[in-house]
N, C-alpha and C. Protein backbone atom coordinates (compact mmCIF):
# COMPACT_ATOMS: atom_id res chain seq x y z
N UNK A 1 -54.97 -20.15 70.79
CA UNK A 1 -54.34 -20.08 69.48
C UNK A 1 -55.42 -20.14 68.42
N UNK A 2 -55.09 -19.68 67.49
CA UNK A 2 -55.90 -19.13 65.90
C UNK A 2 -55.83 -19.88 65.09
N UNK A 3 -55.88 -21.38 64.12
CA UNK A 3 -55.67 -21.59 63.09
C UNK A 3 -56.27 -20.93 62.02
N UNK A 4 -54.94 -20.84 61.12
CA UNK A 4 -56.17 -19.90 59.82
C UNK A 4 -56.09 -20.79 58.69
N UNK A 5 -57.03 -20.69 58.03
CA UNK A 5 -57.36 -21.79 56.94
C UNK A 5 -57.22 -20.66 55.74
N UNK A 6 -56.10 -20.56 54.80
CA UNK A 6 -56.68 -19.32 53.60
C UNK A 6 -57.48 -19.81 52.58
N UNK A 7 -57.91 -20.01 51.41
CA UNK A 7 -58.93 -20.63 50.81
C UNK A 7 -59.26 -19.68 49.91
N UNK A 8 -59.04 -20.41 48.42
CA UNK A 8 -59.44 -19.31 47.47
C UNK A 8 -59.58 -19.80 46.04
N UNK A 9 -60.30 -19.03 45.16
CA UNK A 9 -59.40 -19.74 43.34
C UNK A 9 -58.34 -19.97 43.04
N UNK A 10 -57.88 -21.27 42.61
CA UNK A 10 -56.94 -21.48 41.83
C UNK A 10 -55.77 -21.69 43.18
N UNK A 11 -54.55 -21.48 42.45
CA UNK A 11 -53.64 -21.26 43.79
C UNK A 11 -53.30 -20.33 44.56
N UNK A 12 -54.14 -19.43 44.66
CA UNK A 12 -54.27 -18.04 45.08
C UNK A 12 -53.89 -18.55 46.63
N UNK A 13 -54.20 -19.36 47.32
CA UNK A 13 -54.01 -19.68 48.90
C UNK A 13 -52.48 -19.91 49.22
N UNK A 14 -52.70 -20.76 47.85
CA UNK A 14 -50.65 -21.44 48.66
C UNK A 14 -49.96 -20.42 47.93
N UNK A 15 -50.26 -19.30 47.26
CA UNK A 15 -49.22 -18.05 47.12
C UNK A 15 -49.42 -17.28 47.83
N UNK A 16 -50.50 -16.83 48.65
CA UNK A 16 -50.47 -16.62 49.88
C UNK A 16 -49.60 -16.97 51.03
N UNK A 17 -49.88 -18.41 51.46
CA UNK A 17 -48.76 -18.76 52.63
C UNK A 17 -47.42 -19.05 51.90
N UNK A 18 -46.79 -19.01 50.55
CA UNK A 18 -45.43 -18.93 50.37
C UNK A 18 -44.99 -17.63 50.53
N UNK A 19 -46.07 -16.26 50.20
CA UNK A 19 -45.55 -15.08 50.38
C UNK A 19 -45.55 -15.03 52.06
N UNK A 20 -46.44 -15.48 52.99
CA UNK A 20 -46.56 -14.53 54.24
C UNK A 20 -44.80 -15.77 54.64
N UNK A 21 -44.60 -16.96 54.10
CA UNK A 21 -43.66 -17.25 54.35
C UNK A 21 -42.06 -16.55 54.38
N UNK A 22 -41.88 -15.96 53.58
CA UNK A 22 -41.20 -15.08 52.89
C UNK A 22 -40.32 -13.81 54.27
N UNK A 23 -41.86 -13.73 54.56
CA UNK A 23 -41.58 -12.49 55.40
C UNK A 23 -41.55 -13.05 57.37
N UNK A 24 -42.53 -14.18 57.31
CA UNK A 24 -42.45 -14.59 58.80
C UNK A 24 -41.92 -15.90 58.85
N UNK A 25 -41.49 -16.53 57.99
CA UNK A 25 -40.75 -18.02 58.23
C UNK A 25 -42.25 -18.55 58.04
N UNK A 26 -41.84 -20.08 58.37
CA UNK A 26 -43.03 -21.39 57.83
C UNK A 26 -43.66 -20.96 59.59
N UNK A 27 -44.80 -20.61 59.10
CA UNK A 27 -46.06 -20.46 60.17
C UNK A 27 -46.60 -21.84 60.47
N UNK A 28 -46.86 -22.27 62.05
CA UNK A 28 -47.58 -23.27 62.21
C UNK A 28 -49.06 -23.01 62.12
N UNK A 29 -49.98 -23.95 62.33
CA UNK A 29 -51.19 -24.02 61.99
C UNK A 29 -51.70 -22.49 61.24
N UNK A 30 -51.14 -22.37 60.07
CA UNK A 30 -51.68 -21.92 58.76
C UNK A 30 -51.38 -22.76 57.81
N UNK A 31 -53.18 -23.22 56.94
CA UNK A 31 -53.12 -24.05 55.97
C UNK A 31 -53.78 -23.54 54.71
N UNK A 32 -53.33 -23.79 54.14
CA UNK A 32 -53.68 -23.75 52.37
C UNK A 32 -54.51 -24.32 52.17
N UNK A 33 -56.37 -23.58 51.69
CA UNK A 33 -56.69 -24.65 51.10
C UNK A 33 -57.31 -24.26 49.23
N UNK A 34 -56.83 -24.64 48.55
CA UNK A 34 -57.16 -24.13 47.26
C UNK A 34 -58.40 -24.69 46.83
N UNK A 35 -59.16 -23.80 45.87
CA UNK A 35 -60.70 -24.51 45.22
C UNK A 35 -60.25 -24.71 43.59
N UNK A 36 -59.52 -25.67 43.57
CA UNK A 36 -58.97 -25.69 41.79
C UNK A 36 -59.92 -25.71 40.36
N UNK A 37 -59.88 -25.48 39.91
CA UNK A 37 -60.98 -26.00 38.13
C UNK A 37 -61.14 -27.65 38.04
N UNK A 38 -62.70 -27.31 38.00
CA UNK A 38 -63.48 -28.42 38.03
C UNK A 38 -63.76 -29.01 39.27
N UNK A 39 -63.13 -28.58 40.26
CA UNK A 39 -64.00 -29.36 41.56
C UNK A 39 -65.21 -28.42 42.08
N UNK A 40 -65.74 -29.28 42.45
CA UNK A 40 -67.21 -28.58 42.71
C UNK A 40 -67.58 -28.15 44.43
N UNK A 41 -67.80 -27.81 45.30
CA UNK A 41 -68.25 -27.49 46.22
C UNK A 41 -68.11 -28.62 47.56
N UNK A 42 -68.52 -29.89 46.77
CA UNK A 42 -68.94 -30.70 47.53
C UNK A 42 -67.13 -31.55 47.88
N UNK A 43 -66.31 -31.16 46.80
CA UNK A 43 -65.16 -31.74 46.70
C UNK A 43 -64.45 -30.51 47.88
N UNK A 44 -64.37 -29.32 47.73
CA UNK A 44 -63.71 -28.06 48.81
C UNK A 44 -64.25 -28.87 49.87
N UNK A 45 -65.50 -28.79 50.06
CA UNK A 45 -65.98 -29.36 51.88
C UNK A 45 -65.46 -30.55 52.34
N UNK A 46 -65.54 -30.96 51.44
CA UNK A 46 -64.25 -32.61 51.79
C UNK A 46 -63.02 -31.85 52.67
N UNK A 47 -62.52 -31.25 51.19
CA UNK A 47 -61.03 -30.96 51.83
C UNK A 47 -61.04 -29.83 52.98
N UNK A 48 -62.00 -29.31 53.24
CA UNK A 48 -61.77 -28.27 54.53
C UNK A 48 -62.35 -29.51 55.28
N UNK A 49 -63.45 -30.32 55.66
CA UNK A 49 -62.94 -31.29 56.92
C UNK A 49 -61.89 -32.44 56.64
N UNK A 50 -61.17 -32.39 56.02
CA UNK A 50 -59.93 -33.31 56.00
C UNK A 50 -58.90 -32.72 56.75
N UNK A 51 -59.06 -30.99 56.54
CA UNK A 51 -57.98 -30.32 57.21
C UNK A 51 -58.08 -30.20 58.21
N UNK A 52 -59.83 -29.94 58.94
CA UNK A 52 -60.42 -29.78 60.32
C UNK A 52 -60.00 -30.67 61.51
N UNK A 53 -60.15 -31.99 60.81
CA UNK A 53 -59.27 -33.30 61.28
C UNK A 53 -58.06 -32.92 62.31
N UNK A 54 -57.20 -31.95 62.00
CA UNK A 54 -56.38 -31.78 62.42
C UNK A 54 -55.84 -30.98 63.16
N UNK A 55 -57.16 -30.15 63.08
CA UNK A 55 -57.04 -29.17 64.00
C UNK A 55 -57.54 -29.03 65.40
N UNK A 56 -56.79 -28.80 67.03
CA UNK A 56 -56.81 -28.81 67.72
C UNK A 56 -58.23 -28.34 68.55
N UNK A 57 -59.04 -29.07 69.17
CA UNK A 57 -60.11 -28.76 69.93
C UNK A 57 -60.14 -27.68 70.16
N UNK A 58 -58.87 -27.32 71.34
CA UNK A 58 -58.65 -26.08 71.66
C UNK A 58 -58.57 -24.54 70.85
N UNK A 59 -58.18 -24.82 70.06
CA UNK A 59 -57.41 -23.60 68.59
C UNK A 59 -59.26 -23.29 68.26
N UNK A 60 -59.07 -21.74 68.37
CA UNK A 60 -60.37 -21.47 67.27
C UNK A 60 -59.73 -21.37 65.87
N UNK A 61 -60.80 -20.90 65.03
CA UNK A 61 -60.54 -21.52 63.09
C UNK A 61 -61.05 -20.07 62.70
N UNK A 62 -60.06 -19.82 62.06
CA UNK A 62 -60.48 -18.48 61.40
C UNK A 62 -60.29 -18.55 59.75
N UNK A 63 -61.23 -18.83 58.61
CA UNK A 63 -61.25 -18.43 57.10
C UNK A 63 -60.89 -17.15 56.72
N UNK A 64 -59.87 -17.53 55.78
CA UNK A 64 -59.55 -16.15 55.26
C UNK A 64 -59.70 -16.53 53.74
N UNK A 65 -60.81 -16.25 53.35
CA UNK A 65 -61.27 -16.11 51.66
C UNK A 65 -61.02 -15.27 50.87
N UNK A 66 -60.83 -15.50 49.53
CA UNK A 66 -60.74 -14.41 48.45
C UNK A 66 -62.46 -13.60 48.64
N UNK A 67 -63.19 -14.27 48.05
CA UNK A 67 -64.77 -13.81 47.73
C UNK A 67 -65.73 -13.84 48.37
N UNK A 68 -66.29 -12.79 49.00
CA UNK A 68 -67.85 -13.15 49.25
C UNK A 68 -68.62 -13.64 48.92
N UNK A 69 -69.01 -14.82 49.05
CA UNK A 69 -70.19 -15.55 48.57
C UNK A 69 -69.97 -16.53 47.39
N UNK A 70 -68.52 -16.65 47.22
CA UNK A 70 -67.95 -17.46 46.03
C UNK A 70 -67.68 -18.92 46.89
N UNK A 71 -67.54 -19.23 46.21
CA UNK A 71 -67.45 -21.31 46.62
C UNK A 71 -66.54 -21.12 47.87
N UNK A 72 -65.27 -20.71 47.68
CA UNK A 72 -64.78 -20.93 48.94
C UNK A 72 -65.58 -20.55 50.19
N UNK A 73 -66.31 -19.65 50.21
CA UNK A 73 -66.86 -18.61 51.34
C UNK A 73 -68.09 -19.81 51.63
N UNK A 74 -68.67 -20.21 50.24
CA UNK A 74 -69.96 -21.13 50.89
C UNK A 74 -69.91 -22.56 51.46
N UNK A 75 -68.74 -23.21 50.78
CA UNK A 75 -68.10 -24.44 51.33
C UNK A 75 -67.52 -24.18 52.96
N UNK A 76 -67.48 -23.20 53.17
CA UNK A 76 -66.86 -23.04 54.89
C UNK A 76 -68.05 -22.55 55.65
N UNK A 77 -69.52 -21.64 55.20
CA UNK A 77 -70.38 -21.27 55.99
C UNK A 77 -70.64 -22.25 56.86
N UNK A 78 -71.17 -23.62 56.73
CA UNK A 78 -72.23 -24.55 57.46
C UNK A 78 -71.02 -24.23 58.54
N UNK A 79 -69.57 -24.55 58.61
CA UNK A 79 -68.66 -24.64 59.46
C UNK A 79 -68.56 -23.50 60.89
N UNK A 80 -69.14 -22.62 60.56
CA UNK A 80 -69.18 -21.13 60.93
C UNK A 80 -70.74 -21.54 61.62
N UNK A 81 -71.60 -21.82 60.70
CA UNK A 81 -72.75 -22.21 61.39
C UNK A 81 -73.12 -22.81 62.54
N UNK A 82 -72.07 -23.96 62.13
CA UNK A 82 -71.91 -24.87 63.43
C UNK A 82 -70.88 -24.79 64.91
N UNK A 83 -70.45 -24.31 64.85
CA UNK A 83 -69.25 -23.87 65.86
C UNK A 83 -69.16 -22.61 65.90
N UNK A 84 -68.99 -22.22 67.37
CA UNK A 84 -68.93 -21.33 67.73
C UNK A 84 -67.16 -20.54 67.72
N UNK A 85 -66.44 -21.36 67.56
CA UNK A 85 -64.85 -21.25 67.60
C UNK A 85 -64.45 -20.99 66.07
N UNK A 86 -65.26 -20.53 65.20
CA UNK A 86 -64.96 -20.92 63.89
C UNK A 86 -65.39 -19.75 63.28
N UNK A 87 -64.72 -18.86 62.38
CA UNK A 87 -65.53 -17.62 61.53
C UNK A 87 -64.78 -17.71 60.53
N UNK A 88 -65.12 -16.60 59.78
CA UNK A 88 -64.68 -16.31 58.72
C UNK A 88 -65.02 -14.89 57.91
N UNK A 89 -63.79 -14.55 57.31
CA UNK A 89 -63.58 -12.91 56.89
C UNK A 89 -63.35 -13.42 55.35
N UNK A 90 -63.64 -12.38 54.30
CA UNK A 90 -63.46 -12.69 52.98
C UNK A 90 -62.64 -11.06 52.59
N UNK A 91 -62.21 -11.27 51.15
CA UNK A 91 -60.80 -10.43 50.68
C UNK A 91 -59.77 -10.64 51.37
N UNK A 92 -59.53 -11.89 51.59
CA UNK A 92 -57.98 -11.68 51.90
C UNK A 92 -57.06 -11.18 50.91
N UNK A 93 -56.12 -10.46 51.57
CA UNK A 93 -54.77 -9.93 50.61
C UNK A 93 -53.70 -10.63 51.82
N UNK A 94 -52.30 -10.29 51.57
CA UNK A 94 -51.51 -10.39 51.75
C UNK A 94 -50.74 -9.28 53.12
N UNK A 95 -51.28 -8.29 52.97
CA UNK A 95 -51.27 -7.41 54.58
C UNK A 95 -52.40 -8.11 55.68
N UNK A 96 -53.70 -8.18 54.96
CA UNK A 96 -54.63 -8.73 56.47
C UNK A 96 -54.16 -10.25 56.45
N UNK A 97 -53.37 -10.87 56.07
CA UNK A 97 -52.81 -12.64 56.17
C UNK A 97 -52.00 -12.26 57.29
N UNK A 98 -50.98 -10.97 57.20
CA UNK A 98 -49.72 -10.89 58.15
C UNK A 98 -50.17 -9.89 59.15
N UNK A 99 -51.09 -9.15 59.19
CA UNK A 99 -51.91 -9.13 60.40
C UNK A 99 -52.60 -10.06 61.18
N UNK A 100 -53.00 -10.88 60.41
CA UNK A 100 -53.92 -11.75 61.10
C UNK A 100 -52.60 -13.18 61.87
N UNK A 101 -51.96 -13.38 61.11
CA UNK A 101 -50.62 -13.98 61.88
C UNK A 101 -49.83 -13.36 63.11
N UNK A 102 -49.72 -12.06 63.26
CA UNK A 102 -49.16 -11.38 63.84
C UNK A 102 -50.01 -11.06 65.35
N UNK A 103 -50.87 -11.11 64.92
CA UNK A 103 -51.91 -11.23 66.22
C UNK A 103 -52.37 -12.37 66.65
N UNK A 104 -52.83 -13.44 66.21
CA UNK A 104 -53.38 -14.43 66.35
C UNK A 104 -53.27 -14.91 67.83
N UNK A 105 -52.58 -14.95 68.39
CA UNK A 105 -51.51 -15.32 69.23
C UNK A 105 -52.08 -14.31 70.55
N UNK A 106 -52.39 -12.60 70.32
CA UNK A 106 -52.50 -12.06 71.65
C UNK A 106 -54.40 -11.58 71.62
N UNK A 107 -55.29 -12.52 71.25
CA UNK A 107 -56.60 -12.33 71.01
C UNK A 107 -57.38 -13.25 71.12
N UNK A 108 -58.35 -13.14 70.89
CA UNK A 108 -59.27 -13.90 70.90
C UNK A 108 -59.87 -13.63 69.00
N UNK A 109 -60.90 -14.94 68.47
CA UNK A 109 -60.88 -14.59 67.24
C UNK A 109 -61.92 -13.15 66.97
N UNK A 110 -63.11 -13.28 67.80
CA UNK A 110 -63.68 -12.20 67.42
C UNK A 110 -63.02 -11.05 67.79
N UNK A 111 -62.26 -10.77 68.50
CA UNK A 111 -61.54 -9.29 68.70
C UNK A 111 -60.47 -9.12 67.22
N UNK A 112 -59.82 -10.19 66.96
CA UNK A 112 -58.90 -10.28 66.24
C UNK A 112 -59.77 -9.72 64.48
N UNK A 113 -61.00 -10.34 64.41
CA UNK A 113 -61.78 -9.78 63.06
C UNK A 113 -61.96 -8.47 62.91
N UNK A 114 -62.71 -8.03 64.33
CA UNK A 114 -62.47 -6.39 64.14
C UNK A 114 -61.09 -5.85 64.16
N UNK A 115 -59.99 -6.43 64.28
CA UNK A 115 -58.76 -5.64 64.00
C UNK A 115 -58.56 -5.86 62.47
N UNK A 116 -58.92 -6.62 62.17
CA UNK A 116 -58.42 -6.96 60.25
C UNK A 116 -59.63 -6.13 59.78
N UNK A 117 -60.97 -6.02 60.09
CA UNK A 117 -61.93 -5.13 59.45
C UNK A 117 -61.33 -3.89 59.26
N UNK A 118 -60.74 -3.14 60.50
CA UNK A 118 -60.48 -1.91 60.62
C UNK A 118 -59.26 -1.93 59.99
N UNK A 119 -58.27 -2.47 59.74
CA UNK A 119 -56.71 -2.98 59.06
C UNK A 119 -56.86 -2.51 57.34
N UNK A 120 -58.36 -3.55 57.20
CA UNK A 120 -58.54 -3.73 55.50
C UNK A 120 -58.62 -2.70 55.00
N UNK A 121 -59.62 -1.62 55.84
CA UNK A 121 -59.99 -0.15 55.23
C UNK A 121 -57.93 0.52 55.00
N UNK A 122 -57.61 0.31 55.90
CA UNK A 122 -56.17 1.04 56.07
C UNK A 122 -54.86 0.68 54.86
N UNK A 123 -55.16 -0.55 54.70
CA UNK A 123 -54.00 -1.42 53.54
C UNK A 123 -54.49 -1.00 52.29
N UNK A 124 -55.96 -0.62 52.16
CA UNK A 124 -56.05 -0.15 50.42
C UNK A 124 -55.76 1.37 50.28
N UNK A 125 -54.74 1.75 49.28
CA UNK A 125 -54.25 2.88 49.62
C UNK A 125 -54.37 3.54 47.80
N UNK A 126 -54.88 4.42 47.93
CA UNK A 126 -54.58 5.42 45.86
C UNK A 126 -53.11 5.92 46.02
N UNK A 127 -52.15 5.71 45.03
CA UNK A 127 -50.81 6.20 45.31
C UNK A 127 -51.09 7.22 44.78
N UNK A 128 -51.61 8.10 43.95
CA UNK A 128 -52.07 9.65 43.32
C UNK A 128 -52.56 10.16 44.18
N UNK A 129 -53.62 9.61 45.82
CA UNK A 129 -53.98 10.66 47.05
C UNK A 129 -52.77 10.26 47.90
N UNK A 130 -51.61 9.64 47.99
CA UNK A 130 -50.86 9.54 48.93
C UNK A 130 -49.89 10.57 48.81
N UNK A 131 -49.82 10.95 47.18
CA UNK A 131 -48.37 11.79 46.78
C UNK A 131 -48.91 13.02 46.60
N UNK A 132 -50.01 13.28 47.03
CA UNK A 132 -50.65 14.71 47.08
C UNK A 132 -50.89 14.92 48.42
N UNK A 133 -50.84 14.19 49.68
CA UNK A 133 -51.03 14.47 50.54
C UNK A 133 -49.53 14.98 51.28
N UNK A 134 -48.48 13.97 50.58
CA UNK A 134 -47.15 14.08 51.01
C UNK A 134 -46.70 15.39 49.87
N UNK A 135 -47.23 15.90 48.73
CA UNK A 135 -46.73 17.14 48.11
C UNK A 135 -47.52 17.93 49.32
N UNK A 136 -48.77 18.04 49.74
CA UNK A 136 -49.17 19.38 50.22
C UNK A 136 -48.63 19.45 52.03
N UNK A 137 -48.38 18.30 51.73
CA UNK A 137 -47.48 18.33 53.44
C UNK A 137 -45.74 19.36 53.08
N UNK A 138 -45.53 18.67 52.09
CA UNK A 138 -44.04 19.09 52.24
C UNK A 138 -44.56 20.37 51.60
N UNK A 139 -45.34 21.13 50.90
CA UNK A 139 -45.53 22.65 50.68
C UNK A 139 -45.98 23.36 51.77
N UNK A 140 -46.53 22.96 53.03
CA UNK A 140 -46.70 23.25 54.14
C UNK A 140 -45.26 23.64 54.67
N UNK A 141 -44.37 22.71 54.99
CA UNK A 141 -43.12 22.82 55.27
C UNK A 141 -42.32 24.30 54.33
N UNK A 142 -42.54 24.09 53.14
CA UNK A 142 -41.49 24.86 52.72
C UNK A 142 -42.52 26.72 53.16
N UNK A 143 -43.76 26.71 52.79
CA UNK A 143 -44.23 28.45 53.55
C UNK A 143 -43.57 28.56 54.69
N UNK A 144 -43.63 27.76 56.05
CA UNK A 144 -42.68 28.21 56.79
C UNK A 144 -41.56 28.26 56.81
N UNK A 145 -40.59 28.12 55.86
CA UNK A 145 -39.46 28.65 55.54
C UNK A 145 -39.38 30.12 55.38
């Protein structure tokens, strides 16, 4: 099993797990952890081993961050550093959260990263190249008429 830790500015995390709630019910071991205004670095690393605490020997730990290289991302490196059961992916949205829930379960974590790597490219989408691909599809359709 996968715990995922989301982690981000502001309350960006716990609107995260209220949305993936929404759609998959209250997920076990997915936790919220927010980096609020005015705490500093040293206050996040607290609270990600307060949460660690609780998490199962067994379970690898997977970060799902807003930013590269922003507080959340650097408050979790040493963690990643140190354990081998432990990584972390940054840009989370709200499709790679319910991918990454949806699999968790039939993977291992490093197989499971390259499925959200390859996922992330797929979920960002231009709606102006989608409705030109679906106009020149359906003008395809109508010449063979």
């Amino acid at each position: 099993m996968i715990t995922v830790i989301i982690s981000g500015h502001g309350n960006f995390p716990i609107a995260l797990k209220e949305s993936s709630g929404m759609i998959f019910g209250e997920e076990e071991s997915l936790i919220a952890v927010p980096f609020l205004k005015g705490e500093g670095i040293q206050t996040l690393q607290e609270k990600y081993h307060q949460t660690l605490k609780d998490v199962p020997e067994e379970h690898e730990v997977l970060f799902l961050v807003d930013i590269f290289g922003g507080t959340p991302y650097n408050a979790a490196t040493p963690y990643i550093a140190k354990e081998r059961r432990f990584d972390m992916a940054a840009g989370v949205n709200l499709p790679i959260l319910l991918e990454a829930l949806s699999l968790r379960e039939h993977m291992p974590l490093k197989q499971l990263l390259n499925q959200l790597k390859k996922m992330s490219r797929e979920c960002f989408q231009i709606c102006s190249e989608q409705l030109e691909k679906f106009s020149q599809s359906n003008q395809g359709r109508e010449d063979e008429l």
